[in-house]
PDB file of N, CA and C in Angstrom:
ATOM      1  N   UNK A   1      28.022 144.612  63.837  1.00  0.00           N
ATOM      2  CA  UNK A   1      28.785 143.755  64.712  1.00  0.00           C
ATOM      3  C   UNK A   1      29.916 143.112  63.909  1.00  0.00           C
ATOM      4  N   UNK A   2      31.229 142.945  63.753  1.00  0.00           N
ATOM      5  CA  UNK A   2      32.672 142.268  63.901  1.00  0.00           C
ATOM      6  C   UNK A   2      32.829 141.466  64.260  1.00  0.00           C
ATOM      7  N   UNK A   3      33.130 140.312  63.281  1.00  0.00           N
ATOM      8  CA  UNK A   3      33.669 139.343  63.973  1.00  0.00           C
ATOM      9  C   UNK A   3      35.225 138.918  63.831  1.00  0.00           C
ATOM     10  N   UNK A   4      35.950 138.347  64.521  1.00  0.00           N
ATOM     11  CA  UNK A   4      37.513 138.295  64.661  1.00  0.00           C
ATOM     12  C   UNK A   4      37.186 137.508  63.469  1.00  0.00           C
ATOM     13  N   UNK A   5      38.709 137.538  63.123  1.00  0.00           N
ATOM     14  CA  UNK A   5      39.137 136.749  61.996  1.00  0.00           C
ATOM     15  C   UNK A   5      39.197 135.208  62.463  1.00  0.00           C
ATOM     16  N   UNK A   6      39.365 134.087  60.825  1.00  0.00           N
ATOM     17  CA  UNK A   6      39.290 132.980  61.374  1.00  0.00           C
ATOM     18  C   UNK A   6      40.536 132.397  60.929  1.00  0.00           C
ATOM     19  N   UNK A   7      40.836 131.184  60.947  1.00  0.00           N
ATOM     20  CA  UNK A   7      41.704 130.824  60.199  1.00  0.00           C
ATOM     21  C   UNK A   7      43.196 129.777  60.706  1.00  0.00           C
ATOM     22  N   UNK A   8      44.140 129.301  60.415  1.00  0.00           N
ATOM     23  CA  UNK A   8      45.378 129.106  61.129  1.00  0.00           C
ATOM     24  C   UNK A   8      46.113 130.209  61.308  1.00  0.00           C
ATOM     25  N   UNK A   9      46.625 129.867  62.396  1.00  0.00           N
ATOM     26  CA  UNK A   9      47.806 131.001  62.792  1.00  0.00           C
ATOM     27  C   UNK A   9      49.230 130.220  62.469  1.00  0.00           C
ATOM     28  N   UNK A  10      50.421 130.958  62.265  1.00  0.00           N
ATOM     29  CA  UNK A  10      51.647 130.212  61.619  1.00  0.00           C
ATOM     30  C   UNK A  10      52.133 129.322  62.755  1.00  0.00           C
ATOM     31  N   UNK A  11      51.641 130.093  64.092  1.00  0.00           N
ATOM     32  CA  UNK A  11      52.544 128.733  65.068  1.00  0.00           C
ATOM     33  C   UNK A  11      51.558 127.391  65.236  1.00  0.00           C
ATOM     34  N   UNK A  12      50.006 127.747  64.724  1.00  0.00           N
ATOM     35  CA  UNK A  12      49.124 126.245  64.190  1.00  0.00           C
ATOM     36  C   UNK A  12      50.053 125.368  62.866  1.00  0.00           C
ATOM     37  N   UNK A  13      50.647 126.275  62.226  1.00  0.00           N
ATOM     38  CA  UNK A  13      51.091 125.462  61.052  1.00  0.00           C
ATOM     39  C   UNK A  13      52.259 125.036  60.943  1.00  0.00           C
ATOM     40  N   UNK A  14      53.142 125.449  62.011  1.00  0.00           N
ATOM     41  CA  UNK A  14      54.302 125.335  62.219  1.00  0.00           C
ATOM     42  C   UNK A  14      54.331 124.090  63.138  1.00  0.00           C
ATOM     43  N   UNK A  15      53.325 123.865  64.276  1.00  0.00           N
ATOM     44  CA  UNK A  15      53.302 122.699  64.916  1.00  0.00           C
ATOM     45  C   UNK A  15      52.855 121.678  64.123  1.00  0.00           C
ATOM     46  N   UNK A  16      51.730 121.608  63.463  1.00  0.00           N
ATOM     47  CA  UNK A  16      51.293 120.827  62.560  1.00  0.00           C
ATOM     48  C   UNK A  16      52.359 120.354  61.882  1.00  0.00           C
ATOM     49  N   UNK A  17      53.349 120.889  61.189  1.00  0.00           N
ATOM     50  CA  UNK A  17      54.432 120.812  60.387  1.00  0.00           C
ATOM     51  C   UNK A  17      55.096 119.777  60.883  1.00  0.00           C
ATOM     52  N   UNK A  18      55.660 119.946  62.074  1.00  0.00           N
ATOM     53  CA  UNK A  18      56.404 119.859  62.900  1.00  0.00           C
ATOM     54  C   UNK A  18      55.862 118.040  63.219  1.00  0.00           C
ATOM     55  N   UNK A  19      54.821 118.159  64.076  1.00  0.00           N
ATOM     56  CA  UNK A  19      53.867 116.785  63.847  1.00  0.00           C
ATOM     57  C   UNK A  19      53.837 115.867  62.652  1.00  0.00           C
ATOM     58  N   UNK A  20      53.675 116.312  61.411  1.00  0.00           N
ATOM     59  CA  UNK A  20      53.604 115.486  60.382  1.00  0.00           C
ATOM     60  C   UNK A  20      54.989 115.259  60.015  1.00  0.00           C
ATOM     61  N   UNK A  21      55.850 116.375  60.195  1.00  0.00           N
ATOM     62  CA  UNK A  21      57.296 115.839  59.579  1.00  0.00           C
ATOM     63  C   UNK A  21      57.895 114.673  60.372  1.00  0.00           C
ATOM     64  N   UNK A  22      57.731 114.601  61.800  1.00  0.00           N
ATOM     65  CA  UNK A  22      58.042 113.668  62.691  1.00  0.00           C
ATOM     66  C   UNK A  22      57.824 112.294  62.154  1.00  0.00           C
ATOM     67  N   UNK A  23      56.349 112.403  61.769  1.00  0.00           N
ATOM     68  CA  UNK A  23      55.518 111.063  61.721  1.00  0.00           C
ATOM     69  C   UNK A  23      55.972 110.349  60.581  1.00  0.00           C
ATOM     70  N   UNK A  24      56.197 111.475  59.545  1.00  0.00           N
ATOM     71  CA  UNK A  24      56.966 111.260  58.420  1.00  0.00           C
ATOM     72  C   UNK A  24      58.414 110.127  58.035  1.00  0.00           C
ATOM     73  N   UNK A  25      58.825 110.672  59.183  1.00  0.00           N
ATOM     74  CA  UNK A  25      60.313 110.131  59.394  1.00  0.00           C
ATOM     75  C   UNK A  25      60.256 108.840  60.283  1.00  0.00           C
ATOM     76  N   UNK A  26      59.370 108.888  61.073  1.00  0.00           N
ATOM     77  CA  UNK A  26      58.854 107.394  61.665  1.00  0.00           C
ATOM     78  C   UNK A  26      58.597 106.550  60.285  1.00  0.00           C
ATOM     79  N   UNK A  27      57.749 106.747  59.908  1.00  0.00           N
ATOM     80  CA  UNK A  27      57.262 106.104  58.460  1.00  0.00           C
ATOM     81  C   UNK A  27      58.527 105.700  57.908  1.00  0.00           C
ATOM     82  N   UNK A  28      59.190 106.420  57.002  1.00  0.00           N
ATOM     83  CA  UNK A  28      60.285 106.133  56.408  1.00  0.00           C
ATOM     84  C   UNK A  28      61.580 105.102  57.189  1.00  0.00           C
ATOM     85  N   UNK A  29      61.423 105.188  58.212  1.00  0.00           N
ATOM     86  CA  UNK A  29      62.448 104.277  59.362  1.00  0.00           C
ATOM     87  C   UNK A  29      62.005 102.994  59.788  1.00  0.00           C
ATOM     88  N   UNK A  30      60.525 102.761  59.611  1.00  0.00           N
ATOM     89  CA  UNK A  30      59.646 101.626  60.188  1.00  0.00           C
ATOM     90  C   UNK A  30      59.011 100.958  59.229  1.00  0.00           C
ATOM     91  N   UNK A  31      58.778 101.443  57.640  1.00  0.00           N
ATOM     92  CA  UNK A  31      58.434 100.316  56.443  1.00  0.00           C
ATOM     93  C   UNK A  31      59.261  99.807  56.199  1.00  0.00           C
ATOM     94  N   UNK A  32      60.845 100.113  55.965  1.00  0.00           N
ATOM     95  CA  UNK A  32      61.537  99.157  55.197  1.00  0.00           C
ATOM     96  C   UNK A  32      61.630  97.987  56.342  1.00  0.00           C
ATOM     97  N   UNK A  33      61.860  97.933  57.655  1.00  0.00           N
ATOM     98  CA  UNK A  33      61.936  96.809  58.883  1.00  0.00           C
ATOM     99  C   UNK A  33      60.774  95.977  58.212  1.00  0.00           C
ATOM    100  N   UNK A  34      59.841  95.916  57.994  1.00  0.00           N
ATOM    101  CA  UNK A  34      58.712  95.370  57.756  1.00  0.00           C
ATOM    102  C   UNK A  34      58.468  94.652  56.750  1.00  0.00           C
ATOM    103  N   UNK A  35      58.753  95.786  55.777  1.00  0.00           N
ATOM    104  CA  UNK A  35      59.087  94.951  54.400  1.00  0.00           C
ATOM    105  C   UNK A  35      60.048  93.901  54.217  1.00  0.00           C
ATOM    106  N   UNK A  36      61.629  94.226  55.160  1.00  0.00           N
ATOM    107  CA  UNK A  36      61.947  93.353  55.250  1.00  0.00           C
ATOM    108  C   UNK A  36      61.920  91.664  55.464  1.00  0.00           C
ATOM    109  N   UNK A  37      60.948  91.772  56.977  1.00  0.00           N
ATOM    110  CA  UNK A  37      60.197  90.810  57.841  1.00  0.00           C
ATOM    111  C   UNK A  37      59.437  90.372  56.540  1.00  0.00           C
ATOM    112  N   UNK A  38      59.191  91.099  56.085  1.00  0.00           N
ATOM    113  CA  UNK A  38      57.937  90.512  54.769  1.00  0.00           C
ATOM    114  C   UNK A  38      58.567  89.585  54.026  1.00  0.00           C
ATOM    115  N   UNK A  39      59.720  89.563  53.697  1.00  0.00           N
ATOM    116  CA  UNK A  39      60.434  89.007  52.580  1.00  0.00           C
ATOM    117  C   UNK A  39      61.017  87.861  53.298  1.00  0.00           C
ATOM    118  N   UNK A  40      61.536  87.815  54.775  1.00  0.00           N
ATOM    119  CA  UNK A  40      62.031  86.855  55.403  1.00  0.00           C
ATOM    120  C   UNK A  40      60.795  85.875  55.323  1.00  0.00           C
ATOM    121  N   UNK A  41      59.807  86.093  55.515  1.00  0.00           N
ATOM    122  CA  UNK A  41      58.401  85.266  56.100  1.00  0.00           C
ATOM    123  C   UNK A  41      58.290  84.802  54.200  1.00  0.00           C
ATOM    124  N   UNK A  42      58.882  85.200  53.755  1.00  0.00           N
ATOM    125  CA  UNK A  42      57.933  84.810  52.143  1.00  0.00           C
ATOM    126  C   UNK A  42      59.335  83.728  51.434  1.00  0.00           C
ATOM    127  N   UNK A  43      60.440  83.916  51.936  1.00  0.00           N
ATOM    128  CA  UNK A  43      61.401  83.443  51.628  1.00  0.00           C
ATOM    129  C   UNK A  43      61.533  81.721  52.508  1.00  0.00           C
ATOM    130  N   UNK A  44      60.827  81.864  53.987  1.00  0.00           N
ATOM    131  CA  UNK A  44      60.549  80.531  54.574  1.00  0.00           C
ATOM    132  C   UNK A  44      59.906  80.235  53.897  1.00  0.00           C
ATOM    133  N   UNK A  45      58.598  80.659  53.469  1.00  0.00           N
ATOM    134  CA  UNK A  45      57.341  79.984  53.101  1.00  0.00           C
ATOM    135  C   UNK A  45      57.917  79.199  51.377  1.00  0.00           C
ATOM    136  N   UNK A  46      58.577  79.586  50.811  1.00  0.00           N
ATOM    137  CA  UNK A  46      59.010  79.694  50.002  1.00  0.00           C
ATOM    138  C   UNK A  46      59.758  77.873  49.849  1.00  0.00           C
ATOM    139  N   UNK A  47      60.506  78.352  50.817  1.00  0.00           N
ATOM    140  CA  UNK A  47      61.787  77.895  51.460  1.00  0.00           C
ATOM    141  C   UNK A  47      60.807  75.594  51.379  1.00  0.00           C
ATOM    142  N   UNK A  48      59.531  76.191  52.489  1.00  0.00           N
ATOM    143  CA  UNK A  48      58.811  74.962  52.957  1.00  0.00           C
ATOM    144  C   UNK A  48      58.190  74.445  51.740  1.00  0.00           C
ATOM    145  N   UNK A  49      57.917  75.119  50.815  1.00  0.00           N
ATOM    146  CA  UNK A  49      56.963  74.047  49.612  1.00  0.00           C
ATOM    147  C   UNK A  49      57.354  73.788  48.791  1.00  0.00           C
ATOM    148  N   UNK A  50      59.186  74.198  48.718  1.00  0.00           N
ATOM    149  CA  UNK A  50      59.584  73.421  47.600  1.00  0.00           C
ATOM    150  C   UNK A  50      60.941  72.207  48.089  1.00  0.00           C
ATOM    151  N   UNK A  51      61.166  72.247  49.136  1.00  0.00           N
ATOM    152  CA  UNK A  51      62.069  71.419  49.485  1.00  0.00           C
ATOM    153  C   UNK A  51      60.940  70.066  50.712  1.00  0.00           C
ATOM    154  N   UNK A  52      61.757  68.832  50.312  1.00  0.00           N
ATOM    155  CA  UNK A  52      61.301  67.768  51.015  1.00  0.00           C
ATOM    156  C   UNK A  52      61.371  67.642  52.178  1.00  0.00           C
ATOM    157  N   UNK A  53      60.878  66.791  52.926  1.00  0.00           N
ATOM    158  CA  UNK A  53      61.052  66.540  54.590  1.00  0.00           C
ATOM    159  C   UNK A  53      62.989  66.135  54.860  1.00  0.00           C
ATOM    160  N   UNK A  54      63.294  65.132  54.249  1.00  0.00           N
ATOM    161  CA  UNK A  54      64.972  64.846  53.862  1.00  0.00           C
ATOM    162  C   UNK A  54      65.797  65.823  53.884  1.00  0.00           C
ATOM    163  N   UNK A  55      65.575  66.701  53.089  1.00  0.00           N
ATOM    164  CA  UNK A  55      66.578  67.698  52.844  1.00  0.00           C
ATOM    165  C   UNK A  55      67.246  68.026  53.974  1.00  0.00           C
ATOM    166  N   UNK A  56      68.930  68.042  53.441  1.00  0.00           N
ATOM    167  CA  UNK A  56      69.742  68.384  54.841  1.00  0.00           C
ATOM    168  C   UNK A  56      69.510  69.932  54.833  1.00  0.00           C
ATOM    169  N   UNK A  57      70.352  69.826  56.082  1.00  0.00           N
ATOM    170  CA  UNK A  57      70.176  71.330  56.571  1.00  0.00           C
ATOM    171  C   UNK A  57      71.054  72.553  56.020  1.00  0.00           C
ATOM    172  N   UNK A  58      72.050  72.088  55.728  1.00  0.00           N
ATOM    173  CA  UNK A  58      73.137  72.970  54.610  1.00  0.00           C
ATOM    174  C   UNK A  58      72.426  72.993  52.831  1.00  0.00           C
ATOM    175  N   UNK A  59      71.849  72.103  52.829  1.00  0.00           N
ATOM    176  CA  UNK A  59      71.064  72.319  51.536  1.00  0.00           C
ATOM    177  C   UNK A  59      69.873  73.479  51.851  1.00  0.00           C
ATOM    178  N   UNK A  60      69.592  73.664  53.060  1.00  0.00           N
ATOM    179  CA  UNK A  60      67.937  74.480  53.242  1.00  0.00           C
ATOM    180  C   UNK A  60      68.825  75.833  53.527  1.00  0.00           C
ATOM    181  N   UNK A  61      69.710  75.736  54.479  1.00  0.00           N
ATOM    182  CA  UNK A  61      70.180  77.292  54.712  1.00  0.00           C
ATOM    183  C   UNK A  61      70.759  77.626  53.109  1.00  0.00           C
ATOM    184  N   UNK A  62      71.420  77.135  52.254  1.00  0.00           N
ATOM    185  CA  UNK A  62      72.127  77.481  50.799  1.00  0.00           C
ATOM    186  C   UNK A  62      70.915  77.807  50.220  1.00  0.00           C
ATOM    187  N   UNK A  63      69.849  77.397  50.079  1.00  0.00           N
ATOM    188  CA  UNK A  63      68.629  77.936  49.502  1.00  0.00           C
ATOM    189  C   UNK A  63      68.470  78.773  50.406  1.00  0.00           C
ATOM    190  N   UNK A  64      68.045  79.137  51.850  1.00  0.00           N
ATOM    191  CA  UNK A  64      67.377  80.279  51.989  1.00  0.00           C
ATOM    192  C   UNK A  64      68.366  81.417  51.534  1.00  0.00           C
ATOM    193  N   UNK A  65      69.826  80.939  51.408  1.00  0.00           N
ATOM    194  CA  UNK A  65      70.575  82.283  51.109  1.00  0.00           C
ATOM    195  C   UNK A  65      70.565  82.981  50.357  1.00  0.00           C
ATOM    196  N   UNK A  66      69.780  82.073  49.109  1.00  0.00           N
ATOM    197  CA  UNK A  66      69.771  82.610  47.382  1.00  0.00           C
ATOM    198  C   UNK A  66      68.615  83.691  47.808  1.00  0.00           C
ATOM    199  N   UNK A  67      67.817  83.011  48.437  1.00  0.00           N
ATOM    200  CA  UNK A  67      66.173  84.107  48.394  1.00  0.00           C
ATOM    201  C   UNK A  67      67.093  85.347  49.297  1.00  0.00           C
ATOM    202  N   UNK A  68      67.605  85.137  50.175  1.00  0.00           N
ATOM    203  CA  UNK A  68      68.140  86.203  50.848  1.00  0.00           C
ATOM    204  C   UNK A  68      68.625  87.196  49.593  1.00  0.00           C
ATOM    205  N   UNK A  69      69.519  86.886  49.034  1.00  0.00           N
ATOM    206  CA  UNK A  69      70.286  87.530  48.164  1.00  0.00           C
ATOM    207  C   UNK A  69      69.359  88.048  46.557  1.00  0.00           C
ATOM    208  N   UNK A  70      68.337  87.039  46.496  1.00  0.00           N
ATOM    209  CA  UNK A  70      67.219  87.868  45.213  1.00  0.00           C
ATOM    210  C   UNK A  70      66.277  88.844  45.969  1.00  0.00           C
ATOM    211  N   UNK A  71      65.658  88.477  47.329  1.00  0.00           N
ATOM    212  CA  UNK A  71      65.238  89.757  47.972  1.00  0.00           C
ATOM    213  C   UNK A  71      66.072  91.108  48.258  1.00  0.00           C
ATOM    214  N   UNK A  72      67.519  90.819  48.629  1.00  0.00           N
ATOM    215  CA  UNK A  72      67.940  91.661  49.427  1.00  0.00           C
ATOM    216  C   UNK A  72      67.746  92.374  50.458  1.00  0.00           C
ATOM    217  N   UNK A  73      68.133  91.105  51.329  1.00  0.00           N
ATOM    218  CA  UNK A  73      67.588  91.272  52.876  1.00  0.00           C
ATOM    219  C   UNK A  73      69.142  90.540  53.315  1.00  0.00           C
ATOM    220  N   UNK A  74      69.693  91.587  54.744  1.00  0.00           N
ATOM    221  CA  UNK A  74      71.080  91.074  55.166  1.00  0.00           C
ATOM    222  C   UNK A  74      70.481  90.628  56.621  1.00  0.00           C
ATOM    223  N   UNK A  75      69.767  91.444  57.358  1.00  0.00           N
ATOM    224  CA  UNK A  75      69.541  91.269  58.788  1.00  0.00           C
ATOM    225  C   UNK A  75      69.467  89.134  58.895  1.00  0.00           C
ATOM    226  N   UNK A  76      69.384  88.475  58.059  1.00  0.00           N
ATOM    227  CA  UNK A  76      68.850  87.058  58.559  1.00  0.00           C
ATOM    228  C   UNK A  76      69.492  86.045  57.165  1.00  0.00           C
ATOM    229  N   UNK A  77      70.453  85.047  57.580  1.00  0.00           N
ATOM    230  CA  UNK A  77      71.066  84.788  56.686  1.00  0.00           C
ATOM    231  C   UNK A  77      71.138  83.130  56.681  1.00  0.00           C
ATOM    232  N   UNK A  78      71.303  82.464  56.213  1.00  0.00           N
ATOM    233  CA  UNK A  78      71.144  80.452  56.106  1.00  0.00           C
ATOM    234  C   UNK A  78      71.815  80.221  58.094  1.00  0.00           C
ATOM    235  N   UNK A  79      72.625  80.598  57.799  1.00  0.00           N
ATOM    236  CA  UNK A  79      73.185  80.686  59.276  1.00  0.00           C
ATOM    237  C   UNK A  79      72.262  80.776  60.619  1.00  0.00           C
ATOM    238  N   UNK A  80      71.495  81.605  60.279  1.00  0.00           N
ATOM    239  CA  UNK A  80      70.980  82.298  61.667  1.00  0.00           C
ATOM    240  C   UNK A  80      68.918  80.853  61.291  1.00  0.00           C
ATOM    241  N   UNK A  81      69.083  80.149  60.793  1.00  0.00           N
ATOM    242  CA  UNK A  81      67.968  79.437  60.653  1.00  0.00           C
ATOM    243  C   UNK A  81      68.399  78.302  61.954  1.00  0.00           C
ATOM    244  N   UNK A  82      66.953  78.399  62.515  1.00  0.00           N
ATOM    245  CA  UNK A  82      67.520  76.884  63.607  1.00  0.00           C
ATOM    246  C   UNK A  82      66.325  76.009  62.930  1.00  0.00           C
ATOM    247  N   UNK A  83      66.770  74.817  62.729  1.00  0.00           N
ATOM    248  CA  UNK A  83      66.360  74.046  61.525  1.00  0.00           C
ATOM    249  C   UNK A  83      66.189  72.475  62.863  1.00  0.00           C
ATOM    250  N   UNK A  84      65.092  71.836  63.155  1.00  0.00           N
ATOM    251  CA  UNK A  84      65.266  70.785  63.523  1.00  0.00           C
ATOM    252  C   UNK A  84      63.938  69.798  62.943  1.00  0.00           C
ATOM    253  N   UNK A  85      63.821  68.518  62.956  1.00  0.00           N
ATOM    254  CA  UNK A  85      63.693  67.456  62.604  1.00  0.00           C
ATOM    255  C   UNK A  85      62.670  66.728  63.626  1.00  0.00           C
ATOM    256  N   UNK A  86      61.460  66.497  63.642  1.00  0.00           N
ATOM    257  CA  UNK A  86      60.728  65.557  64.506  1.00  0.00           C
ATOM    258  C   UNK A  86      59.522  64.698  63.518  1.00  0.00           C
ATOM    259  N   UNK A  87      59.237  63.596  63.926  1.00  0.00           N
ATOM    260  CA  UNK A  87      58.563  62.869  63.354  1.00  0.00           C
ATOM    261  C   UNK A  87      58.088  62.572  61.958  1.00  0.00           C
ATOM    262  N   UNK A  88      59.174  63.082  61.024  1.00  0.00           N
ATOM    263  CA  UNK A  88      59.006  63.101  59.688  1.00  0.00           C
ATOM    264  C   UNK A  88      58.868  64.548  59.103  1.00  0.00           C
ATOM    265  N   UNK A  89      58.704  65.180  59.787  1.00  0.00           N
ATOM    266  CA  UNK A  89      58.374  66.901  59.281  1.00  0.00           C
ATOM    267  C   UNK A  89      59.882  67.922  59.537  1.00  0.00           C
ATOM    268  N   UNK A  90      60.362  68.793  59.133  1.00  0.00           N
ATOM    269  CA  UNK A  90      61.443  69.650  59.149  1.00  0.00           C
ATOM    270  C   UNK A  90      60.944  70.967  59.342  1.00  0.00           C
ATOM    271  N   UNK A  91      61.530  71.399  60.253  1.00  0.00           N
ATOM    272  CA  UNK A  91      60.931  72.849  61.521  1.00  0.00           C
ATOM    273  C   UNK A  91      61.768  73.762  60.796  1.00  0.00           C
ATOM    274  N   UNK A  92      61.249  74.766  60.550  1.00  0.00           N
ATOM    275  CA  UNK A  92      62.147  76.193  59.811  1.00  0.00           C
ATOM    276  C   UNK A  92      61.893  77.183  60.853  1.00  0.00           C
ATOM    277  N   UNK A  93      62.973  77.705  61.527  1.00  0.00           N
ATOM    278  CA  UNK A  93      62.336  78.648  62.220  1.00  0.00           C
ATOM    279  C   UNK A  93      63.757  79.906  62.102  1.00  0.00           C
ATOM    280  N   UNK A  94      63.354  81.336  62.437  1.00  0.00           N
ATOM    281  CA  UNK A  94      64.247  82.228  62.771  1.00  0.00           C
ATOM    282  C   UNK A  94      63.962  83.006  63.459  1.00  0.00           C
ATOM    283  N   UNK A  95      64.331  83.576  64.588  1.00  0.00           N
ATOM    284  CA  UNK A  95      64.231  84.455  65.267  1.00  0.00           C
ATOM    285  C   UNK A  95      65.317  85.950  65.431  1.00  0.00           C
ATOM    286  N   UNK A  96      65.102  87.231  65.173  1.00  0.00           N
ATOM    287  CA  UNK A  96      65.954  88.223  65.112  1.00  0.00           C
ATOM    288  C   UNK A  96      65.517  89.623  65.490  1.00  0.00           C
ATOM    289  N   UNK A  97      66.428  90.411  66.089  1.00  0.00           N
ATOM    290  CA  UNK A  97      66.245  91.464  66.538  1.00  0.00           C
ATOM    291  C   UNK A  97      66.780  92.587  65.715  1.00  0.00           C
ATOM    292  N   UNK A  98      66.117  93.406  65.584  1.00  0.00           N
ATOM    293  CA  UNK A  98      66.429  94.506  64.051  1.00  0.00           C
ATOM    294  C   UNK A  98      66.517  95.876  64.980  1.00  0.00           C
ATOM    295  N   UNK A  99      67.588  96.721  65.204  1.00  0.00           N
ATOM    296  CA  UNK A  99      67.896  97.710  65.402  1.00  0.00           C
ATOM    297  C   UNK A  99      67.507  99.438  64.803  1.00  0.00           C
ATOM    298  N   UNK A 100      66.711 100.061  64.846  1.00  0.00           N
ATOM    299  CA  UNK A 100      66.444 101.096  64.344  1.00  0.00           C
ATOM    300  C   UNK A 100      66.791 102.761  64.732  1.00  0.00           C
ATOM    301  N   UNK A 101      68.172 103.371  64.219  1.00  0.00           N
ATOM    302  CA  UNK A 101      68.647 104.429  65.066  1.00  0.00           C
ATOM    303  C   UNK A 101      67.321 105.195  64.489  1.00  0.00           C
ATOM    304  N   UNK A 102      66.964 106.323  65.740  1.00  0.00           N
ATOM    305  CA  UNK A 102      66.236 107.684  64.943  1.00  0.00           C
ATOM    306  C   UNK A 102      66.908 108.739  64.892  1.00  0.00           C
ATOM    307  N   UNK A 103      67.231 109.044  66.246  1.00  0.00           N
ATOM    308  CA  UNK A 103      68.016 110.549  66.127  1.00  0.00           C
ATOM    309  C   UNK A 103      69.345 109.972  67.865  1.00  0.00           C
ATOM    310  N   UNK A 104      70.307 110.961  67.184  1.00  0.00           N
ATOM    311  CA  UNK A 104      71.229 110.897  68.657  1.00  0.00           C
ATOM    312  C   UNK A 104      71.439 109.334  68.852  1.00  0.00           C
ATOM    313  N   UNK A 105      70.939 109.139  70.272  1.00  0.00           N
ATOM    314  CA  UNK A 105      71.148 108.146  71.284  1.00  0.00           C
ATOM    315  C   UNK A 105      69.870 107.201  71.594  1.00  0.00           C
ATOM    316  N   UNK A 106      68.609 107.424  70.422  1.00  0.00           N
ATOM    317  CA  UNK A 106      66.788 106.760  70.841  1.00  0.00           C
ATOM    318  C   UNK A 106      67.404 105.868  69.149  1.00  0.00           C
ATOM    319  N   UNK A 107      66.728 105.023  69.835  1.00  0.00           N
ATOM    320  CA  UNK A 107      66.577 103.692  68.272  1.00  0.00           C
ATOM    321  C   UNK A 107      65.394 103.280  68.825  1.00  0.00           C
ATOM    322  N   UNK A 108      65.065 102.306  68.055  1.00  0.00           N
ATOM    323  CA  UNK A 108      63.739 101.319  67.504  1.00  0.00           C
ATOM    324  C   UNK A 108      64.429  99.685  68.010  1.00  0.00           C
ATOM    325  N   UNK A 109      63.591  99.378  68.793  1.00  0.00           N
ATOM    326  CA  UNK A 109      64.056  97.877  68.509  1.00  0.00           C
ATOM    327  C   UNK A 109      62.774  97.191  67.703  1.00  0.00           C
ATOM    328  N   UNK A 110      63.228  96.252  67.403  1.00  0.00           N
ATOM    329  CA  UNK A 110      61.860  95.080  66.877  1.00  0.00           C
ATOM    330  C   UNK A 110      62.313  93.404  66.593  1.00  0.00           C
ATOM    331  N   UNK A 111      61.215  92.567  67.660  1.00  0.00           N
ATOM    332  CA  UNK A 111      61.724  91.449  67.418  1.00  0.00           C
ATOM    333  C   UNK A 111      61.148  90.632  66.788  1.00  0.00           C
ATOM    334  N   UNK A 112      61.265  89.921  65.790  1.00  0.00           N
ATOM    335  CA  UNK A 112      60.690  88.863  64.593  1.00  0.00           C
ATOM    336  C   UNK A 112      60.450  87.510  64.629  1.00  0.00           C
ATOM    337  N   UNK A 113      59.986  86.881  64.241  1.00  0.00           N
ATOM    338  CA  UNK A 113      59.900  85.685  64.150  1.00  0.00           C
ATOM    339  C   UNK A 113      59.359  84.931  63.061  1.00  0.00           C
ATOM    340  N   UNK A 114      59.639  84.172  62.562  1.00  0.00           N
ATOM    341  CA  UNK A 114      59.210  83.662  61.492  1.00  0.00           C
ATOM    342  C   UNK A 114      59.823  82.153  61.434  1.00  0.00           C
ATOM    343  N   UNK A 115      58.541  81.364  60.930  1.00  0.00           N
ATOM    344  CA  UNK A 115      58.903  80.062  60.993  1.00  0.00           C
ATOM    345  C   UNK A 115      57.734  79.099  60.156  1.00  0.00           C
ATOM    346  N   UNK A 116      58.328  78.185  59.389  1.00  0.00           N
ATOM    347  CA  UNK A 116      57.871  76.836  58.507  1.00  0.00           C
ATOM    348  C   UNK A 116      58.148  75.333  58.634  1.00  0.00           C
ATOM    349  N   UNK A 117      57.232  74.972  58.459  1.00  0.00           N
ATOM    350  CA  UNK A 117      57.291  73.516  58.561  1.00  0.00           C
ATOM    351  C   UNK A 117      57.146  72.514  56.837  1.00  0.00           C
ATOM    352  N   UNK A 118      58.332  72.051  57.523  1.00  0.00           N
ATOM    353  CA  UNK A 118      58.400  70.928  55.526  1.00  0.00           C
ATOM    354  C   UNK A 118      57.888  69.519  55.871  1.00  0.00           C
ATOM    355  N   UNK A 119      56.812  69.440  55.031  1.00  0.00           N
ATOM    356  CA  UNK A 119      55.926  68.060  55.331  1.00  0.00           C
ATOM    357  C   UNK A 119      54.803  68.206  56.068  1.00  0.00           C
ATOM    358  N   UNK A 120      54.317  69.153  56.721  1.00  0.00           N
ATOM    359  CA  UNK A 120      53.265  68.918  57.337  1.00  0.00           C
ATOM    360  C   UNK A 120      52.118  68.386  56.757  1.00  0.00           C
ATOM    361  N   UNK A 121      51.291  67.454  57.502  1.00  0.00           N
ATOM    362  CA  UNK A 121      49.976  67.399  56.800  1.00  0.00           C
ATOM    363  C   UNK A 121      49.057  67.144  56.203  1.00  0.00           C
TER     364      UNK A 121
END
C-alpha cells in the first residue's frame, strides 16, 4: 500500500510568506509609535518629580523640550502640553494623534495620552 506524499506545497509557503512578511511590516510601522508614546510618558513622568508645584509654565514646557530633544521624539513638543494649576498641585497633560502611512491611500491612526501631576500627595 502507497501513501501520497507529505509535506508543504510552494503555494503553502508562498502564502505563509506572504502572511509573515505582512505582519512583519506591521511590526516595523507600529513599534517605533509606541516607543515613541514610551518616551513621551517617561519624559512627563520625568518632567513631575523634578520640578515644583510653582514652576511656571514656560519653565515646564523648556524642560519638557530638552527631554524631547535627548529622546528624540518630534510628534509632541513644550507647546502642545496643556499645563493647568488647581489647589496647589500642577496638571501635565498631552494629548496627540500620530499618523501611520502603510501602503497607497490606508494609514494607521493612534491616539495618546499622557499626563502628570506636580505635587500630588
Amino acid at each position: 500500500m502507497r501513501r501520497g506524499q507529505r509535506g508543504v506545497s510552494l503555494l503553502g509557503v508562498i502564502f505563509w510568506g506572504v502572511i509573515v512578511g505582512l505582519g512583519l511590516i506591521l511590526a516595523l510601522r507600529i513599534v517605533p509609535v509606541y516607543t515613541e508614546y514610551a518616551a513621551v510618558k517617561r519624559a512627563i513622568s520625568e518632567l513631575t518629580q523634578r520640578a515644583e508645584p510653582q514652576t511656571p509654565p514656560s519653565q515646564l514646557r523648556s524642560e519638557f523640550d530638552k527631554f524631547a530633544t535627548i529622546d528624540d521624539f518630534t510628534s509632541v513638543s513644550g507647546r502642545d502640553l496643556v499645563i493647568t494649576r488647581e489647589e496647589g498641585r500642577t496638571k501635565i497633560e498631552v494629548h496627540y494623534q500620530r499618523l501611520v502611512p502603510l501602503f497607497a491611500n490606508v494609514s494607521l491612526a493612534f491616539d495618546f495620552e499622557a499626563h502628570g501631576t506636580i505635587g500630588a500627595p
